[in-house]
Protein backbone atom coordinates (compact mmCIF):
# COMPACT_ATOMS: atom_id res chain seq x y z
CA UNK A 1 -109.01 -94.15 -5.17
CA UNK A 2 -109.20 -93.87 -8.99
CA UNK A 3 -108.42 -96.93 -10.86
CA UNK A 4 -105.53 -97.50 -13.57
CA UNK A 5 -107.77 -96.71 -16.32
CA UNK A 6 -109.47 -93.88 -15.31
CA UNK A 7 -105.66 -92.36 -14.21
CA UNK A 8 -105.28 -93.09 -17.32
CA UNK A 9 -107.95 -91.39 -19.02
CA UNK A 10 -107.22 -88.04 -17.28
CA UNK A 11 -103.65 -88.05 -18.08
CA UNK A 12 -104.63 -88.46 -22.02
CA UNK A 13 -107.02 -85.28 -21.82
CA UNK A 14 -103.81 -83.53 -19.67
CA UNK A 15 -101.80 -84.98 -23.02
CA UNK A 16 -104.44 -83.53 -25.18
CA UNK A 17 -104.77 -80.33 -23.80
CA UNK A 18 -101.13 -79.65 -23.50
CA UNK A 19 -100.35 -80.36 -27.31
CA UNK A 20 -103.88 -77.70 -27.97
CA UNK A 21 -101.86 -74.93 -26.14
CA UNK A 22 -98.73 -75.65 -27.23
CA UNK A 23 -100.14 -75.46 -30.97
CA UNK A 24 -102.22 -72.48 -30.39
CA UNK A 25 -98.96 -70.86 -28.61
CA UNK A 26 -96.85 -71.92 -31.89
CA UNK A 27 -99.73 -70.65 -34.77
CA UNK A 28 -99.74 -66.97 -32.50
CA UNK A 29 -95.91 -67.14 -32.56
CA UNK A 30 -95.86 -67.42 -35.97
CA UNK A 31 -98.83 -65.15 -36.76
CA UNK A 32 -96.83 -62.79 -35.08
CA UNK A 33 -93.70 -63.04 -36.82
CA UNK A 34 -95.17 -63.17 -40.35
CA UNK A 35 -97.55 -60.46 -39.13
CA UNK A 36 -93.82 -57.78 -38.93
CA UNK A 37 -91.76 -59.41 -41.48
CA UNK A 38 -94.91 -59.02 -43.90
CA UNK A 39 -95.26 -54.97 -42.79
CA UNK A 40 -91.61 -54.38 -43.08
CA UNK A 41 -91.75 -55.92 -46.91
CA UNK A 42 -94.76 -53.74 -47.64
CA UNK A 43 -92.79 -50.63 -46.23
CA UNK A 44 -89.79 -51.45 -47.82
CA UNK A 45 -90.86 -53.02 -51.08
CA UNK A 46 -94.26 -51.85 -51.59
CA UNK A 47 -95.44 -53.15 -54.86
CA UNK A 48 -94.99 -53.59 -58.52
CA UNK A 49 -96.13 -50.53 -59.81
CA UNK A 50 -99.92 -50.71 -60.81
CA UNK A 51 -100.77 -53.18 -58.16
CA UNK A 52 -104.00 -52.62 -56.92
CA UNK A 53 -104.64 -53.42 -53.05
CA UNK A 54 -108.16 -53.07 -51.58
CA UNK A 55 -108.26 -51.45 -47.97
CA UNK A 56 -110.37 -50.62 -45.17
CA UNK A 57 -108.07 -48.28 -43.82
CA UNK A 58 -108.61 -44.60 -44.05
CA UNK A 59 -105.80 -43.28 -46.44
CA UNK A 60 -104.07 -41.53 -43.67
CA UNK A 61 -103.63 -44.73 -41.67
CA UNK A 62 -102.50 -46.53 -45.23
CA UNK A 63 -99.77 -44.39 -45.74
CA UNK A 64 -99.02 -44.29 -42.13
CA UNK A 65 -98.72 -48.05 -42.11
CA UNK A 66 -96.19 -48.37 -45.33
CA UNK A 67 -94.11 -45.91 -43.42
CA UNK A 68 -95.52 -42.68 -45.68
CA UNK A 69 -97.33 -39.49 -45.46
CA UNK A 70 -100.54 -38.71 -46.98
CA UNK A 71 -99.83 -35.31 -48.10
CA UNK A 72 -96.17 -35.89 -49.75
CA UNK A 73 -95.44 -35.09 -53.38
CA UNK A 74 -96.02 -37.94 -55.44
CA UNK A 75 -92.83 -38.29 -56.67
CA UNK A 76 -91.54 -39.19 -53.28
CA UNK A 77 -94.62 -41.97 -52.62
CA UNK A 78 -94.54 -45.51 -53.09
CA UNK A 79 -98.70 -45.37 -53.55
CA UNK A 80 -101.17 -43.21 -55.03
CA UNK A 81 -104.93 -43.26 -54.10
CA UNK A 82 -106.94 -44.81 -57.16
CA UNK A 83 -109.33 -41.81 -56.97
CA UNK A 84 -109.00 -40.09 -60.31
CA UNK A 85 -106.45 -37.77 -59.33
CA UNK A 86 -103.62 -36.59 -61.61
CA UNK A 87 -100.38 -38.95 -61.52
CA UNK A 88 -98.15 -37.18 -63.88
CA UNK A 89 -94.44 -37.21 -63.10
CA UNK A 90 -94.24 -41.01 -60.90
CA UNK A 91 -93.29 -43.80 -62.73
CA UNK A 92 -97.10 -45.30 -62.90
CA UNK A 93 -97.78 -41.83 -64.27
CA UNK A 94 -95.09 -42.12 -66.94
CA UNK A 95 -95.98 -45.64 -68.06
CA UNK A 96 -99.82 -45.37 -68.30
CA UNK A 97 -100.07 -41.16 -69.18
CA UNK A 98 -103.70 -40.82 -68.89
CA UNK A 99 -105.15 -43.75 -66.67
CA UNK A 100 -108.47 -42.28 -66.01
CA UNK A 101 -109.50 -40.94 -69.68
């Protein structure tokens, strides 16, 4: 029969052990929720115009992931590829005319 202090020594690592899972359980719960209300600022709210974000993602899968299309007129996007190509008629466009020359 186990004695008072080693009953006592498995119920702190039981204690301990709980209060890891329950923290783990409340950082994922939270990840999680930051994780969507994050996305559905970038899809509503994009960014100031001229922000610059650096991405992994193809462009296709960008776009798809702000709720866009690759291939849409410009004037209807919230984001432009940083590639050089011509940006006449959005409203970076009309603030900064000729970005790349």
């Amino acid at each position: 029969m186990a004695s008072s202090g080693e009953k006592l020594g498995i119920a702190a690592i039981i204690a301990v052990a709980a209060g890891v899972v329950g923290l783990v359980s409340s950082l994922l719960t939270l990840y999680l929720q930051v994780d969507s209300a994050v996305l559905g600022a970038i899809k509503r709210d994009f960014a100031p115009i001229g922000t610059v974000i650096v991405s992994t993602l193809k462009p296709s899968v960008f776009a798809k992931a702000i709720g866009e299309a690759e291939g849409a007129l410009p004037i209807n996007r919230k984001w432009i590829l940083a590639d050089g190509r011509v940006v006449e008629g959005i409203a970076f466009g009309l603030l900064i005319p000729n970005p790349v020359g």
